[in-house]
C-alpha atoms as a PDB file:
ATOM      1  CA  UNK A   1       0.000   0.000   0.000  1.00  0.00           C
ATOM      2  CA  UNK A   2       2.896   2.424   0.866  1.00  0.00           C
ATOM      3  CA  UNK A   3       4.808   2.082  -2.738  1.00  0.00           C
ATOM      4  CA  UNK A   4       1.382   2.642  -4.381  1.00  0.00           C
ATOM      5  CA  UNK A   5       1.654   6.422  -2.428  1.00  0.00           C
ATOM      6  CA  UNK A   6       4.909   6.731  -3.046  1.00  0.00           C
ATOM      7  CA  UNK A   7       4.491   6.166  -6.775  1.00  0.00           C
ATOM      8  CA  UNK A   8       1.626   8.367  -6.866  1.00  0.00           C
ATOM      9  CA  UNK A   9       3.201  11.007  -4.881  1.00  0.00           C
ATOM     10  CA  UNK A  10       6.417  10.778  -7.742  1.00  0.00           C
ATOM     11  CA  UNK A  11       3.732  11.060 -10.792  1.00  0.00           C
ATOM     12  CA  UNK A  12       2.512  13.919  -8.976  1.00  0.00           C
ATOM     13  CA  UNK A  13       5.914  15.718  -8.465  1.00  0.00           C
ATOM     14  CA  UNK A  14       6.801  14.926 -11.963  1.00  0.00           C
ATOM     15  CA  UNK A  15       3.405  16.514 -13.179  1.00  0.00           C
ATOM     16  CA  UNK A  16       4.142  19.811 -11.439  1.00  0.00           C
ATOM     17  CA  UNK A  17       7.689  19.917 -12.185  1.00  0.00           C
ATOM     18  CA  UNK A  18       6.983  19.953 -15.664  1.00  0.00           C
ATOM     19  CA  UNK A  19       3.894  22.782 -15.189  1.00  0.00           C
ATOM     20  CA  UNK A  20       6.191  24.605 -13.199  1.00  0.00           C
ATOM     21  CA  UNK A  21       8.849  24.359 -16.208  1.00  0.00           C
ATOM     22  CA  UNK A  22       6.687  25.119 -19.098  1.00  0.00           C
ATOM     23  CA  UNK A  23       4.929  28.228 -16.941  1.00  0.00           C
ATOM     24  CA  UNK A  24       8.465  29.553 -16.685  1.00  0.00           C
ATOM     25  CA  UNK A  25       8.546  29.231 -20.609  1.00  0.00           C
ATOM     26  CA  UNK A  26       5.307  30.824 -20.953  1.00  0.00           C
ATOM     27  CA  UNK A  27       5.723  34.070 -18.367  1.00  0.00           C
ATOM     28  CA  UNK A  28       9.446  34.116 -17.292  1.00  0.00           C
ATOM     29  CA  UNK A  29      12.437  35.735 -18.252  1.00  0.00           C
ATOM     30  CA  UNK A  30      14.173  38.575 -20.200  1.00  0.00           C
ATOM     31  CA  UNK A  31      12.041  41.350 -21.330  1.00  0.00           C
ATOM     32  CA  UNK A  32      13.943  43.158 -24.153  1.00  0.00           C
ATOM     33  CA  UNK A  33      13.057  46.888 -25.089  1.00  0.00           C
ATOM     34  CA  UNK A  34      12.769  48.477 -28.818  1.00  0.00           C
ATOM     35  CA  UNK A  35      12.335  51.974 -28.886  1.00  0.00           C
ATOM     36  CA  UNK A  36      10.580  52.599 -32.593  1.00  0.00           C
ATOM     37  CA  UNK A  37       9.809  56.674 -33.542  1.00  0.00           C
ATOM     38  CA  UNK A  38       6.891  56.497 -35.548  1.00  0.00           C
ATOM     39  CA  UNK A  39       5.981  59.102 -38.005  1.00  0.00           C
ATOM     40  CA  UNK A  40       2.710  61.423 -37.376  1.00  0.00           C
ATOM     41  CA  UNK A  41       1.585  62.662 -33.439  1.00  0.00           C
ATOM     42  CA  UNK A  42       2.654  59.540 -31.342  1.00  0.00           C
ATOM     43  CA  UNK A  43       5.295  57.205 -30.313  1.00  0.00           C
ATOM     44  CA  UNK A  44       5.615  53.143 -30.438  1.00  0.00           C
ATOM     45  CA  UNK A  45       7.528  50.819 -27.891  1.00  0.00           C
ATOM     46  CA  UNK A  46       8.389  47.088 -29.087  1.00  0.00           C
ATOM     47  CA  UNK A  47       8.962  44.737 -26.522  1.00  0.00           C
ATOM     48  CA  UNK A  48      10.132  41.047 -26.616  1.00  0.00           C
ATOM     49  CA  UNK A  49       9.803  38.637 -23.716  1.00  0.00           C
ATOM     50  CA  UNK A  50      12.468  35.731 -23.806  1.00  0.00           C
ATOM     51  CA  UNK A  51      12.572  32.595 -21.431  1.00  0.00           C
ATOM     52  CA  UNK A  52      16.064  30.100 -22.304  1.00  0.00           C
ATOM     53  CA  UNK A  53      17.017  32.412 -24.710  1.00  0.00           C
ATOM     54  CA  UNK A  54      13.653  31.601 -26.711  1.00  0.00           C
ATOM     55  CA  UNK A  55      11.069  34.612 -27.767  1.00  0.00           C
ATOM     56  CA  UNK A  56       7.777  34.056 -26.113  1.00  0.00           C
ATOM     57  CA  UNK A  57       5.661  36.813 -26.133  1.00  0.00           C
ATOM     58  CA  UNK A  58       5.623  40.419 -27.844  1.00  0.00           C
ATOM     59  CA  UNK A  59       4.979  43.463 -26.725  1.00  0.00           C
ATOM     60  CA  UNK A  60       3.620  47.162 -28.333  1.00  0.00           C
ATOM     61  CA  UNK A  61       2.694  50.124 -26.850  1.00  0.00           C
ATOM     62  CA  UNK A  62       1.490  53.106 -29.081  1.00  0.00           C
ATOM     63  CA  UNK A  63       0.854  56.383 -27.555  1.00  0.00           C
ATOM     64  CA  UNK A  64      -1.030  59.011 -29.733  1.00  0.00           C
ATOM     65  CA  UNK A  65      -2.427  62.231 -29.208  1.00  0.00           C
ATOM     66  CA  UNK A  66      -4.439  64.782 -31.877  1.00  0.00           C
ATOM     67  CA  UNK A  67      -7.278  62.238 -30.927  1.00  0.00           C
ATOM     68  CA  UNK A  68     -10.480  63.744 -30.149  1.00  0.00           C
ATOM     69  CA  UNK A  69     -13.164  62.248 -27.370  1.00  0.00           C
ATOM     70  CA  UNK A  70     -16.372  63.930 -26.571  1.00  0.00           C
ATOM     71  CA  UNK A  71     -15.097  67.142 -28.264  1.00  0.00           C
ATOM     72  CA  UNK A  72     -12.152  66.993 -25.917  1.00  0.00           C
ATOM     73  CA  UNK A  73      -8.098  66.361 -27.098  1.00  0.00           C
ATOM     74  CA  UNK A  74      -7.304  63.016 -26.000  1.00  0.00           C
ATOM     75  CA  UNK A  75      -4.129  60.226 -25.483  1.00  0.00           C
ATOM     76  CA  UNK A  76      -4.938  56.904 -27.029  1.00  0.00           C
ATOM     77  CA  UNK A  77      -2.915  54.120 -25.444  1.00  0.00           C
ATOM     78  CA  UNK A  78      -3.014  50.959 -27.035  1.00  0.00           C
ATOM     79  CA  UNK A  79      -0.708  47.645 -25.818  1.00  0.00           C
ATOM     80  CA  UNK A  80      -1.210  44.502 -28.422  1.00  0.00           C
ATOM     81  CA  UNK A  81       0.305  41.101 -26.526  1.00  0.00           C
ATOM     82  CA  UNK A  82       0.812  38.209 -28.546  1.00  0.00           C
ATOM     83  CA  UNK A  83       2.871  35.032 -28.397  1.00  0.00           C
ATOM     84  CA  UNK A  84       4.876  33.894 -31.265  1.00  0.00           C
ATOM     85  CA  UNK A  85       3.839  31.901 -34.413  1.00  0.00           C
ATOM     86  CA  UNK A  86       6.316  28.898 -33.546  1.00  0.00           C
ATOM     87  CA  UNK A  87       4.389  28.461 -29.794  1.00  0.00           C
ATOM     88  CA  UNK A  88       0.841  28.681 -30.872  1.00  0.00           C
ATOM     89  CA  UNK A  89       0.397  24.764 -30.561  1.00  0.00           C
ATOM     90  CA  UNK A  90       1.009  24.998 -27.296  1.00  0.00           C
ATOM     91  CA  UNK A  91       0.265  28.827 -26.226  1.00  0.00           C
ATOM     92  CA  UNK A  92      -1.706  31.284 -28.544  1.00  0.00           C
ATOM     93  CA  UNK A  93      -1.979  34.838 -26.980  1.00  0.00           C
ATOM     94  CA  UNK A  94      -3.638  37.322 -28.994  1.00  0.00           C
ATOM     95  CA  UNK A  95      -4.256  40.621 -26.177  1.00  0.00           C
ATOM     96  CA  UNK A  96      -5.644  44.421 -26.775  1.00  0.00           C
ATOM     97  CA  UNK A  97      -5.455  46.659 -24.766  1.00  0.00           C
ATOM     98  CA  UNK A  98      -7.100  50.642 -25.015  1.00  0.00           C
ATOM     99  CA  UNK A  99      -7.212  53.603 -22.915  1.00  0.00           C
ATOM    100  CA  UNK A 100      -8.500  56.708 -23.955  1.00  0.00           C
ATOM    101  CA  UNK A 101      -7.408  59.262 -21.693  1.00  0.00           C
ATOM    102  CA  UNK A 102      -8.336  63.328 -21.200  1.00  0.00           C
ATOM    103  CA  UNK A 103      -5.199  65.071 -22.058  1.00  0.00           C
ATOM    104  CA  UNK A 104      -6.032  68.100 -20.203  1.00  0.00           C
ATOM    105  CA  UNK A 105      -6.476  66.430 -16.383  1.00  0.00           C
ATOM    106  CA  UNK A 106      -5.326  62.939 -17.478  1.00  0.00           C
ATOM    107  CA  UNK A 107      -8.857  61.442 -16.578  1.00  0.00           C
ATOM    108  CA  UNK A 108     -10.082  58.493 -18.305  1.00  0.00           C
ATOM    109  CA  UNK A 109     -12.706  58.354 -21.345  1.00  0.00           C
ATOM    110  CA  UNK A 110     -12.769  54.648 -21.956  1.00  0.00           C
ATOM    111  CA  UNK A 111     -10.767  51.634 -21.558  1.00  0.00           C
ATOM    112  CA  UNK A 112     -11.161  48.537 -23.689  1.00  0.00           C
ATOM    113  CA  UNK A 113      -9.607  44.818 -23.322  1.00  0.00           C
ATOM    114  CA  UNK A 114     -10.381  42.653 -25.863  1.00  0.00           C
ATOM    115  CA  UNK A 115      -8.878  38.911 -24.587  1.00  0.00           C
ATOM    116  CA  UNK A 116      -8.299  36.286 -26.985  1.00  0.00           C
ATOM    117  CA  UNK A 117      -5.843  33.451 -25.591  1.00  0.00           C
ATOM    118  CA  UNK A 118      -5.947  29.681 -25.279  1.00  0.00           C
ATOM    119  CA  UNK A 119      -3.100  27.294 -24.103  1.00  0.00           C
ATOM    120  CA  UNK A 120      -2.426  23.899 -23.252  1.00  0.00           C
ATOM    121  CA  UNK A 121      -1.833  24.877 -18.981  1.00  0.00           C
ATOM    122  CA  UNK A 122      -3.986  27.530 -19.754  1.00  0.00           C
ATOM    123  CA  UNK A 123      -7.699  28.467 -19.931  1.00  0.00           C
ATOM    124  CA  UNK A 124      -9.593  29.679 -22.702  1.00  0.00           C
ATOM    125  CA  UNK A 125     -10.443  33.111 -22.842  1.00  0.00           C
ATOM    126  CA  UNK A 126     -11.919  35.131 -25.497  1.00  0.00           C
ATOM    127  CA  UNK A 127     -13.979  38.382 -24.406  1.00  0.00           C
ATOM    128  CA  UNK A 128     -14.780  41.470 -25.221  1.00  0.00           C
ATOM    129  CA  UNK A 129     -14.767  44.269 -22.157  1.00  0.00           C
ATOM    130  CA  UNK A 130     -15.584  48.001 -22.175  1.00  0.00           C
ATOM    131  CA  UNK A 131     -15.267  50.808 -19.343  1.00  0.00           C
ATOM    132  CA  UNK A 132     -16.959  53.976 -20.047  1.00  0.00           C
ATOM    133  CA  UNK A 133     -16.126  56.354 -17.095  1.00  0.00           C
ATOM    134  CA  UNK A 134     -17.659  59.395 -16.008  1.00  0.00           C
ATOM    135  CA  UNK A 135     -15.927  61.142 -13.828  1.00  0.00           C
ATOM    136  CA  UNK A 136     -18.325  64.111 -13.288  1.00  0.00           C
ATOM    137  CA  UNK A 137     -20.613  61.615 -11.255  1.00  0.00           C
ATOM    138  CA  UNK A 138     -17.606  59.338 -10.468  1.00  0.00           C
ATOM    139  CA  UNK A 139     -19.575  56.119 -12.222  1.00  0.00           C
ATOM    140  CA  UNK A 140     -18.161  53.598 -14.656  1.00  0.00           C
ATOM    141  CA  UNK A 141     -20.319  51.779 -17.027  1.00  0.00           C
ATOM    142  CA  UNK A 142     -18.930  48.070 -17.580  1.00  0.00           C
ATOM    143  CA  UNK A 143     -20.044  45.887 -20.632  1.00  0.00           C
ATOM    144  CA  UNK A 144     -18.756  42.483 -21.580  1.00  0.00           C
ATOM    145  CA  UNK A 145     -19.139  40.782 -24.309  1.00  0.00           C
ATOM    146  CA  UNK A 146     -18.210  36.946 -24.995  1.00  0.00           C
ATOM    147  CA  UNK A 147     -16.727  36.403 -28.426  1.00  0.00           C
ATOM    148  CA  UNK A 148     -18.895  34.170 -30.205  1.00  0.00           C
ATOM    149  CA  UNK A 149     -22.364  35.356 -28.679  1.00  0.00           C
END
C-alpha cells in the first residue's frame, strides 16, 4: 500500500515539475526593449519577452495624441500582446489593450480589453470588455461581451 503512495506522490511531483517548467517558458524571463519613432503625433515601444534564450511573447505600446473624445483632445494608449507563431500549438496569446485618456487632467474616457488566448496549462479566454467612465458623477459603465455570442 505504501509504494502505491509513493508512486503516486512521484507522478505527482513529476506533473508539477513539468507545469512549473513550461509556466516559466510561458511568463518568465528577459524582457527586451525596442524603442521605434513612428511618423505622425505619437510614439511606439516594441517589446520582446524571452525565457532560455527563446522569444515568447511580444509586446507594443502606441501612444497618440491629436485624438479627439467627446469634443475633448485626447491620449490613445493601445498595448497589443501576442505570443509567437512557432508556440501557438502549445500557447496562442492574442491581447488588446485601449485607454482613452483626457489630455487636459489625465482622466479616463474609456478603456477597452479585448482577450483572446488559449493554451495547453492555460484556460480559454476570449472576451470582449468596455469601461466607459464618467468622472463628473464618479460612475463607470462596464459591458462584456463573450466572443462568439
Amino acid at each position: 500500500m505504501k509504494r502505491k503512495r509513493g508512486k503516486s506522490w512521484a507522478i505527482k511531483l513529476c506533473i508539477i515539475g513539468t507545469s512549473l517548467w513550461f509556466g516559466s517558458l510561458c511568463y518568465g524571463g528577459e524582457i527586451k526593449n525596442h524603442l521605434e519613432v513612428s511618423l505622425g503625433s505619437g510614439k511606439s515601444f516594441l517589446y520582446t519577452a524571452k525565457s532560455l534564450g527563446i522569444p515568447i511573447l511580444k509586446a507594443s505600446l502606441k501612444i497618440e495624441n491629436g485624438v479627439f473624445e467627446q469634443g475633448k483632445p485626447s491620449y490613445q494608449v493601445q498595448i497589443h500582446l501576442g505570443s509567437f507563431q512557432n508556440l501557438r500549438p502549445l500557447l496562442r496569446i492574442n491581447n488588446c489593450f485601449t485607454s482613452i485618456i483626457d489630455s487636459e487632467n489625465l482622466q479616463p474616457f474609456r478603456y477597452m480589453k479585448e482577450i483572446d488566448q488559449k493554451g495547453v496549462f492555460i484556460k480559454d479566454k476570449h472576451y470582449y470588455q468596455i469601461l466607459t467612465f464618467d468622472c463628473a458623477s464618479s460612475k463607470v459603465i462596464e459591458r462584456t461581451d463573450k466572443k462568439g455570442e
